[in-house]
PDB file of N, CA and C in Angstrom:
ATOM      1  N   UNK A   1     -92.896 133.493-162.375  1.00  0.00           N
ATOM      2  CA  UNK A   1     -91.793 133.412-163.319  1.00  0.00           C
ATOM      3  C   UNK A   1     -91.251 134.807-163.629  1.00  0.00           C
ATOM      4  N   UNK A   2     -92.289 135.453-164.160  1.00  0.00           N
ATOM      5  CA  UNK A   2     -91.795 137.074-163.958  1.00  0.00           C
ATOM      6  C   UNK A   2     -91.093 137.708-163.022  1.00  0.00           C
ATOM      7  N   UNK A   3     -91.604 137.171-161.611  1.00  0.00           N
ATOM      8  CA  UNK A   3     -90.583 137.590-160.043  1.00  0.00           C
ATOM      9  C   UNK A   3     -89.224 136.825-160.312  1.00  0.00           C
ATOM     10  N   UNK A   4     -88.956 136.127-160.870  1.00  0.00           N
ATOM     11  CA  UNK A   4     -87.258 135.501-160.802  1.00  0.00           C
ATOM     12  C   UNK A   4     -86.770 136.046-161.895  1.00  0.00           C
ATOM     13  N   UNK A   5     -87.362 136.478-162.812  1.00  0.00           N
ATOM     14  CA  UNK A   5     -86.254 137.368-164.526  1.00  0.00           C
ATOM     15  C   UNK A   5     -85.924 138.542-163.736  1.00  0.00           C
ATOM     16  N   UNK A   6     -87.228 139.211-162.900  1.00  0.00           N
ATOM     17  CA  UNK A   6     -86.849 140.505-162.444  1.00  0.00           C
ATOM     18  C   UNK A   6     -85.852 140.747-161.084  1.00  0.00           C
ATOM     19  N   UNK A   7     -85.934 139.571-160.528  1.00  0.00           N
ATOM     20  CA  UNK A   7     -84.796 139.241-159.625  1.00  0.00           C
ATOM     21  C   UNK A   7     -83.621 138.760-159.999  1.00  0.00           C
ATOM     22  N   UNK A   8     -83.514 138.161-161.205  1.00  0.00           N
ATOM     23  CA  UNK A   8     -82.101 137.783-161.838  1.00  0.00           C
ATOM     24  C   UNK A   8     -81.518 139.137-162.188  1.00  0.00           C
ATOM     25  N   UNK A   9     -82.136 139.954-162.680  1.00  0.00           N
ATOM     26  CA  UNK A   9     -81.368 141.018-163.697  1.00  0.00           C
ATOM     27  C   UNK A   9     -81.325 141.927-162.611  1.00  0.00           C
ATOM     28  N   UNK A  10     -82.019 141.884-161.271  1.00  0.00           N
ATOM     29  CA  UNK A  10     -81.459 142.391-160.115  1.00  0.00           C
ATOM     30  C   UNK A  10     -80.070 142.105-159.593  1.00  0.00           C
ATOM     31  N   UNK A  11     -79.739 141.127-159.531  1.00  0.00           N
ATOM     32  CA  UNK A  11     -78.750 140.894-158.661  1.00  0.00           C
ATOM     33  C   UNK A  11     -77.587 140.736-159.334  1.00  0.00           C
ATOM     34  N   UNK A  12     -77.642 140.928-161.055  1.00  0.00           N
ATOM     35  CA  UNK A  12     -76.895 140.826-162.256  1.00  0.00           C
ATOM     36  C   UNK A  12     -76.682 142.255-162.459  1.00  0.00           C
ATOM     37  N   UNK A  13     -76.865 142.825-162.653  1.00  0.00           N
ATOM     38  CA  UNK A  13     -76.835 144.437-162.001  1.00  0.00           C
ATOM     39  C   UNK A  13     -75.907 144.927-160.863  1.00  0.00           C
ATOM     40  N   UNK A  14     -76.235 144.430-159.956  1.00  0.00           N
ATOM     41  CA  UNK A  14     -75.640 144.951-158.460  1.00  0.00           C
ATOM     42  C   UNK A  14     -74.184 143.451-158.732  1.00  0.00           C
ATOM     43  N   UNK A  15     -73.948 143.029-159.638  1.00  0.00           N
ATOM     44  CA  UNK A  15     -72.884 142.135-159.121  1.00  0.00           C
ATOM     45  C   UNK A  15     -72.344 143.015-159.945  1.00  0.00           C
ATOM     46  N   UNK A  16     -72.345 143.992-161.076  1.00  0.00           N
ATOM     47  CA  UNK A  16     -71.998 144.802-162.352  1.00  0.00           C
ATOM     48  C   UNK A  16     -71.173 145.281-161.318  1.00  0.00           C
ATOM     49  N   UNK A  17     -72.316 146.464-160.659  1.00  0.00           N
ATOM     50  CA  UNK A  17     -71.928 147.336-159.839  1.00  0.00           C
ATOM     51  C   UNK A  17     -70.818 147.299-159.193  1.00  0.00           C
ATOM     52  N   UNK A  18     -71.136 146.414-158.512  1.00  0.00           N
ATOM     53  CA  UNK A  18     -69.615 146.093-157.528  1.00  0.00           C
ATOM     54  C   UNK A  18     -68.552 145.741-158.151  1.00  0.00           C
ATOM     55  N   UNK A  19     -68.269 145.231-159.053  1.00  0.00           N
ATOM     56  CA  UNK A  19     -67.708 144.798-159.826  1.00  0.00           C
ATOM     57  C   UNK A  19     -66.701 145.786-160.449  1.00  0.00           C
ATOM     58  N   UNK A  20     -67.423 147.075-161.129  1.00  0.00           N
ATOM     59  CA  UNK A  20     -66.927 148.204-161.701  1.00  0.00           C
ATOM     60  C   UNK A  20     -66.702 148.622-160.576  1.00  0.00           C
ATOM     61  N   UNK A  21     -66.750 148.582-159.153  1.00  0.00           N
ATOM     62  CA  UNK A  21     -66.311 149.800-158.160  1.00  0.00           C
ATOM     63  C   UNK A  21     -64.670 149.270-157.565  1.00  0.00           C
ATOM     64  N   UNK A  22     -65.162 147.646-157.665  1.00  0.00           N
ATOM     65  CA  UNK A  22     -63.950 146.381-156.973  1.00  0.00           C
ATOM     66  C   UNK A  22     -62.793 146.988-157.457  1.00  0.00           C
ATOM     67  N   UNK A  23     -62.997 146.492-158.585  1.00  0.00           N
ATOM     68  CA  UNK A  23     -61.788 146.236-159.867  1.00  0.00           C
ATOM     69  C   UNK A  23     -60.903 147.875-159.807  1.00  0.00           C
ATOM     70  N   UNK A  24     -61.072 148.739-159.986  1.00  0.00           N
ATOM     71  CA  UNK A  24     -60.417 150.025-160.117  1.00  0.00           C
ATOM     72  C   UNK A  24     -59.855 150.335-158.666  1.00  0.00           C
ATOM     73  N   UNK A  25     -60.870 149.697-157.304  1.00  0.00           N
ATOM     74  CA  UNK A  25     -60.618 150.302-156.197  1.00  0.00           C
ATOM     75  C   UNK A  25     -59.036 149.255-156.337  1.00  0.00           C
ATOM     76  N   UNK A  26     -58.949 148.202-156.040  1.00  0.00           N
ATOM     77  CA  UNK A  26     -57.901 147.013-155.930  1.00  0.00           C
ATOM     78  C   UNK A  26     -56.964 147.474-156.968  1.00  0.00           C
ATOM     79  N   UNK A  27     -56.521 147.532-158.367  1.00  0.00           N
ATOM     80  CA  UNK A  27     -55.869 148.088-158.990  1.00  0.00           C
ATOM     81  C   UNK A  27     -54.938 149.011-158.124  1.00  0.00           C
ATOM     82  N   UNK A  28     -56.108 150.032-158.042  1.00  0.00           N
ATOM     83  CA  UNK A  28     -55.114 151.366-157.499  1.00  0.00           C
ATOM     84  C   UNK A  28     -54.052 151.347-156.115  1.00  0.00           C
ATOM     85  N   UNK A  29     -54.855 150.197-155.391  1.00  0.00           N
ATOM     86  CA  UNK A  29     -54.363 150.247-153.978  1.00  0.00           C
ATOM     87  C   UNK A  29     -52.936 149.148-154.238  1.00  0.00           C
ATOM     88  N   UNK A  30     -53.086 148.438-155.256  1.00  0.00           N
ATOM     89  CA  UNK A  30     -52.260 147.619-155.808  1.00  0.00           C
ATOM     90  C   UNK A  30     -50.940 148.576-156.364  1.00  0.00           C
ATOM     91  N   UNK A  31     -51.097 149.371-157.077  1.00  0.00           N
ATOM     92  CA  UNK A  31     -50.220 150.320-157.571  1.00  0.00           C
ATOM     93  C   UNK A  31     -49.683 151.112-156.733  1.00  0.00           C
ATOM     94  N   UNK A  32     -50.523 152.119-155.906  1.00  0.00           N
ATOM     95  CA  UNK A  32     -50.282 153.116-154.940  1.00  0.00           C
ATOM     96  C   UNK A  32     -49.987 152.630-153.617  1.00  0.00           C
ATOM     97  N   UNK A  33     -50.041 151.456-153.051  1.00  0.00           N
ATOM     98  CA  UNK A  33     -49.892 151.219-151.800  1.00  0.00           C
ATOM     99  C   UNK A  33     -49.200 150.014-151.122  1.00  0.00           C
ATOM    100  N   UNK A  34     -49.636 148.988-151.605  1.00  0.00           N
ATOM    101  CA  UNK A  34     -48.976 147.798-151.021  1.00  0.00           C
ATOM    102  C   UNK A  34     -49.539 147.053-152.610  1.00  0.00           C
ATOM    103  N   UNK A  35     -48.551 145.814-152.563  1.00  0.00           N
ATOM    104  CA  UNK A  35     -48.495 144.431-153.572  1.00  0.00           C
ATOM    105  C   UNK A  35     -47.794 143.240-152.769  1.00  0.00           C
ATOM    106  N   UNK A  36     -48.246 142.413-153.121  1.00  0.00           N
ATOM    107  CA  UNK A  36     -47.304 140.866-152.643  1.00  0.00           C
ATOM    108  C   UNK A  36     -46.640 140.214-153.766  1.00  0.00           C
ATOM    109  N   UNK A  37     -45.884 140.211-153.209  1.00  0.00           N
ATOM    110  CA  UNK A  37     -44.450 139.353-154.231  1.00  0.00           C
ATOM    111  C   UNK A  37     -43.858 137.905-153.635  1.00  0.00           C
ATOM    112  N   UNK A  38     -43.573 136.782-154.201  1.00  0.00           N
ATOM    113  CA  UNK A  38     -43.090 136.093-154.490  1.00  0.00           C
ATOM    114  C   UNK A  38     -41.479 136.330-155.107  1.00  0.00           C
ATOM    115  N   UNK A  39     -40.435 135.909-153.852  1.00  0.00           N
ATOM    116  CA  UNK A  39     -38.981 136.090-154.108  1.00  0.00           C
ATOM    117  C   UNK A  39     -38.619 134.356-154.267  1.00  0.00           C
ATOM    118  N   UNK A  40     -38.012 134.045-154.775  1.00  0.00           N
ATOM    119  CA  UNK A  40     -37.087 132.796-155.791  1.00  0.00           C
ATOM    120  C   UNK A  40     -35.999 132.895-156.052  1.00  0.00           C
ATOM    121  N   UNK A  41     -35.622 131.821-155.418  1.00  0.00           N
ATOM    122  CA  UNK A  41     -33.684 131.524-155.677  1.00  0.00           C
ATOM    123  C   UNK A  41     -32.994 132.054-155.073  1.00  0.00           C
ATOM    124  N   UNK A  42     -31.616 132.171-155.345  1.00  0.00           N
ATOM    125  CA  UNK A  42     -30.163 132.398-154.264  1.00  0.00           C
ATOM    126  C   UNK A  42     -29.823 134.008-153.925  1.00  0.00           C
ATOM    127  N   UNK A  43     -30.299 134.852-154.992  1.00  0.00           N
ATOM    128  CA  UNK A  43     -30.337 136.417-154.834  1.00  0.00           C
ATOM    129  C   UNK A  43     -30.539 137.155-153.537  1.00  0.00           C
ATOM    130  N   UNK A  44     -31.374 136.313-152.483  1.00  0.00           N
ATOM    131  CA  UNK A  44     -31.303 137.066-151.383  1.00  0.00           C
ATOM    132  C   UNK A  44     -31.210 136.466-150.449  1.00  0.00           C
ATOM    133  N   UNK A  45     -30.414 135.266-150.259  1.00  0.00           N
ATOM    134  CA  UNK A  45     -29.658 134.615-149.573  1.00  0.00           C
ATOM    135  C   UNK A  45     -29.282 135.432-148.888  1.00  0.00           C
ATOM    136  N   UNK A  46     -28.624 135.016-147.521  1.00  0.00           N
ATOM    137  CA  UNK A  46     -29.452 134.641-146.376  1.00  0.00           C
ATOM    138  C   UNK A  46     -31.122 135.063-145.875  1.00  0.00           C
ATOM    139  N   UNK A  47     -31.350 136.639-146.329  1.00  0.00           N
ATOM    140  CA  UNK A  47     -32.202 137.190-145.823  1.00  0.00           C
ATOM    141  C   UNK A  47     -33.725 136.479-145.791  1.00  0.00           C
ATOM    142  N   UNK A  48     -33.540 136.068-147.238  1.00  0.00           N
ATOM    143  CA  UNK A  48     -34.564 135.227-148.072  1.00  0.00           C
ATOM    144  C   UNK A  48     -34.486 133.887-148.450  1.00  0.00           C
ATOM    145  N   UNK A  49     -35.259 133.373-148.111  1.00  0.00           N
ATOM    146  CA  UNK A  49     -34.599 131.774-148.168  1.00  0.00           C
ATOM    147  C   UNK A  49     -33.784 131.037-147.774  1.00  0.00           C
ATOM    148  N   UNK A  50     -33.635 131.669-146.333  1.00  0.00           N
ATOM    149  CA  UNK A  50     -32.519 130.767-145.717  1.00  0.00           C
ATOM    150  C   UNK A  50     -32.556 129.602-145.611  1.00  0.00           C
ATOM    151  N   UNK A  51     -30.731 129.433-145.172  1.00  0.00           N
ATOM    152  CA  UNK A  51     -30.553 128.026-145.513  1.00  0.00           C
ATOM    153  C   UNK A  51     -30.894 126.698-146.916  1.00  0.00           C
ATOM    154  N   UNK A  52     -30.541 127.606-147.893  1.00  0.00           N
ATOM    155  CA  UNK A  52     -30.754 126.833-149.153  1.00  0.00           C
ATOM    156  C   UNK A  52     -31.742 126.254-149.643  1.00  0.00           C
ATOM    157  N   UNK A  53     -32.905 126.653-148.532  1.00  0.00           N
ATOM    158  CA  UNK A  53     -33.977 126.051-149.332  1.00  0.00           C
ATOM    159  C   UNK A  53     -34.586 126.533-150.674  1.00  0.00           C
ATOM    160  N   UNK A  54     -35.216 125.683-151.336  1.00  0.00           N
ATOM    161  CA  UNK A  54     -35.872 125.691-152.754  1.00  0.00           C
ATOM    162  C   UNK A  54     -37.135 126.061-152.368  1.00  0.00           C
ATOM    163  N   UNK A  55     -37.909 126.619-151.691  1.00  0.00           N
ATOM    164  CA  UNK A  55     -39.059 127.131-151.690  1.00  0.00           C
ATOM    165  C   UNK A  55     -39.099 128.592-151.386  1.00  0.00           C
ATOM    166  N   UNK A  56     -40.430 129.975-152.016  1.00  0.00           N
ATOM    167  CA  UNK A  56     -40.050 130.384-152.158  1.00  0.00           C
ATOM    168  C   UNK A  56     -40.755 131.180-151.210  1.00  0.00           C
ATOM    169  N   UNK A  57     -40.100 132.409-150.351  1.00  0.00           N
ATOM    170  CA  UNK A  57     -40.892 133.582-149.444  1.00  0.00           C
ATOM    171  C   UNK A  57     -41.802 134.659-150.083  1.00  0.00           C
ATOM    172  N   UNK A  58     -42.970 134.726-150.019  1.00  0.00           N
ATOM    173  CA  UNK A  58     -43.730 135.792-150.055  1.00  0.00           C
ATOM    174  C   UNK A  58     -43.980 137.041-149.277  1.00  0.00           C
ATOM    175  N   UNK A  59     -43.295 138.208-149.711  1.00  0.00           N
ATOM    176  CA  UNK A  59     -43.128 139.380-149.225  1.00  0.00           C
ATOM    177  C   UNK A  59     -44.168 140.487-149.394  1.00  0.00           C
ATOM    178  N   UNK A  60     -44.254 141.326-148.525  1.00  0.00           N
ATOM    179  CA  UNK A  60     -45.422 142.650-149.126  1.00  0.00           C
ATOM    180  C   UNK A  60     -44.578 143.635-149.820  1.00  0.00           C
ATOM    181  N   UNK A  61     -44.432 144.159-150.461  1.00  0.00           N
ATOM    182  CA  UNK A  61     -43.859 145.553-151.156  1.00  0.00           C
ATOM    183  C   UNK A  61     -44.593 146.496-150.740  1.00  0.00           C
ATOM    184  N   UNK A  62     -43.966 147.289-150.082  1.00  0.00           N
ATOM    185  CA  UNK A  62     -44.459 148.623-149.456  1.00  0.00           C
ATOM    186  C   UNK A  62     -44.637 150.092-150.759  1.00  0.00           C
ATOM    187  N   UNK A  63     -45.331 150.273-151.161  1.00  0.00           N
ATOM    188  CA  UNK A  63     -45.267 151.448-152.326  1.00  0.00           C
ATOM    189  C   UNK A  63     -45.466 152.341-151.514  1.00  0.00           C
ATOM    190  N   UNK A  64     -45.828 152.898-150.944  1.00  0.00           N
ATOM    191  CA  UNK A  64     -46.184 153.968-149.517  1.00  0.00           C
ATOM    192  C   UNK A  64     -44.809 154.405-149.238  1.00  0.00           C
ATOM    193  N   UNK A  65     -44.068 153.504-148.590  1.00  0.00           N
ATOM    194  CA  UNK A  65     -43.089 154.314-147.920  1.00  0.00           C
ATOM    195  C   UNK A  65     -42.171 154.516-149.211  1.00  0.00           C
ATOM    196  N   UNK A  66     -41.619 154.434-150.218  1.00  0.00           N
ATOM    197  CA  UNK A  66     -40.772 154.999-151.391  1.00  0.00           C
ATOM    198  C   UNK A  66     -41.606 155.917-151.870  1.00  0.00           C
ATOM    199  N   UNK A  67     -42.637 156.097-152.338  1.00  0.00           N
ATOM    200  CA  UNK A  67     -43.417 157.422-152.742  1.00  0.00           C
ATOM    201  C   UNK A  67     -42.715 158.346-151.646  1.00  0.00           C
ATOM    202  N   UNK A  68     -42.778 158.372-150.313  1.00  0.00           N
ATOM    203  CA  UNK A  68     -42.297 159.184-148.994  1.00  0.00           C
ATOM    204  C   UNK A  68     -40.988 159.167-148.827  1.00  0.00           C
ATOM    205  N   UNK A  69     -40.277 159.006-150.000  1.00  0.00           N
ATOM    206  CA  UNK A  69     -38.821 158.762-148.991  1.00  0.00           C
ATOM    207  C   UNK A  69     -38.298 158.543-148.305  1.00  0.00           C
ATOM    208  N   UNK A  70     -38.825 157.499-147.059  1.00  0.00           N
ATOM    209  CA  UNK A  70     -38.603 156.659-146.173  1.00  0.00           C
ATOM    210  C   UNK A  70     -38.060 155.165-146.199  1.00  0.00           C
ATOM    211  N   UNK A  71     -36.857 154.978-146.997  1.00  0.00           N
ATOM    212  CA  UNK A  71     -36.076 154.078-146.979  1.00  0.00           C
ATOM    213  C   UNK A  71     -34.988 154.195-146.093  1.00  0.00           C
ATOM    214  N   UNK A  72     -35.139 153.101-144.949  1.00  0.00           N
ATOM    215  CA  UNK A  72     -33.467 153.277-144.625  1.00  0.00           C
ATOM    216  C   UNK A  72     -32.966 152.579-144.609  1.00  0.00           C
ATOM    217  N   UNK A  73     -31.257 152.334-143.977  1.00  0.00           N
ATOM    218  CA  UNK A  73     -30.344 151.099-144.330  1.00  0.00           C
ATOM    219  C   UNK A  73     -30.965 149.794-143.428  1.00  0.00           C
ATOM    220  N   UNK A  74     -30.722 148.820-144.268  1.00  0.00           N
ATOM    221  CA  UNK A  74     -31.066 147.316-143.837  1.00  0.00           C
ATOM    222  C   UNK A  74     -32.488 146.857-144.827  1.00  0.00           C
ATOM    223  N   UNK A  75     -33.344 147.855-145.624  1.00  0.00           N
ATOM    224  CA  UNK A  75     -34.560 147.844-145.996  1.00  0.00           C
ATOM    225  C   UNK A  75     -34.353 147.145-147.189  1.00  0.00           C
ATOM    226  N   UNK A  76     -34.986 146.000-147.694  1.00  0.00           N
ATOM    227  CA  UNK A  76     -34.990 145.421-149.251  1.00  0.00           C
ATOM    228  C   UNK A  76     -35.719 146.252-149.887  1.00  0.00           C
ATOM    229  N   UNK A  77     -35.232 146.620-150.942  1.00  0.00           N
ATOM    230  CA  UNK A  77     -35.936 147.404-152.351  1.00  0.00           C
ATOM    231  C   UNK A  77     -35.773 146.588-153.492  1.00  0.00           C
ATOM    232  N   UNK A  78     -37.168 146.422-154.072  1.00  0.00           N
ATOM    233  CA  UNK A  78     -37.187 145.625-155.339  1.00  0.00           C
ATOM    234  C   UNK A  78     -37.727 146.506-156.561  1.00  0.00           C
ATOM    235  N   UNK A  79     -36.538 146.699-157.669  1.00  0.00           N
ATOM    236  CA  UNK A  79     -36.914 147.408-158.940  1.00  0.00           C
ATOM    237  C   UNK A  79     -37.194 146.626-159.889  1.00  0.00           C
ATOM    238  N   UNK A  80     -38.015 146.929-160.615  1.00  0.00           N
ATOM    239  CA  UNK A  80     -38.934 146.375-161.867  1.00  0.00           C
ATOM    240  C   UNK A  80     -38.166 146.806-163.060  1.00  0.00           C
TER     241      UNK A  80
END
């Protein structure tokens, strides 16, 4: 019984761990690098949602290349 408390608070521990390393690593890469978005409705017709459909495209947002100034013409940019 003693071997499973000391194995619980083992692996309750190391899920901590990872946990505190996950969370900040994903955040940042979320902020600094790439995100996925969900685009909705007629606003980017044709490009997005063609043909009138009601369902909606999921896009990556590139944060990388605007930090770099590497936008060029034809590129969607989405401001917050």
């Amino acid at each position: 019984m003693a071997q499973a408390q000391g194995l619980g608070k083992k692996y309750i521990k190391a899920f901590f761990k990872g946990f505190f390393v996950a969370v900040p690593v994903t955040v940042t890469f979320l902020d600094r690098v790439a995100c996925v978005a969900r685009v909705e409705g007629a606003s980017m017709q044709p490009s997005l949602n063609p043909g009138g459909r009601q369902v909606s495209d999921v896009v990556l947002l590139n944060h990388w290349s605007i930090r770099n100034y590497d936008v060029q013409r034809g590129d969607i940019v989405s401001l917050v």
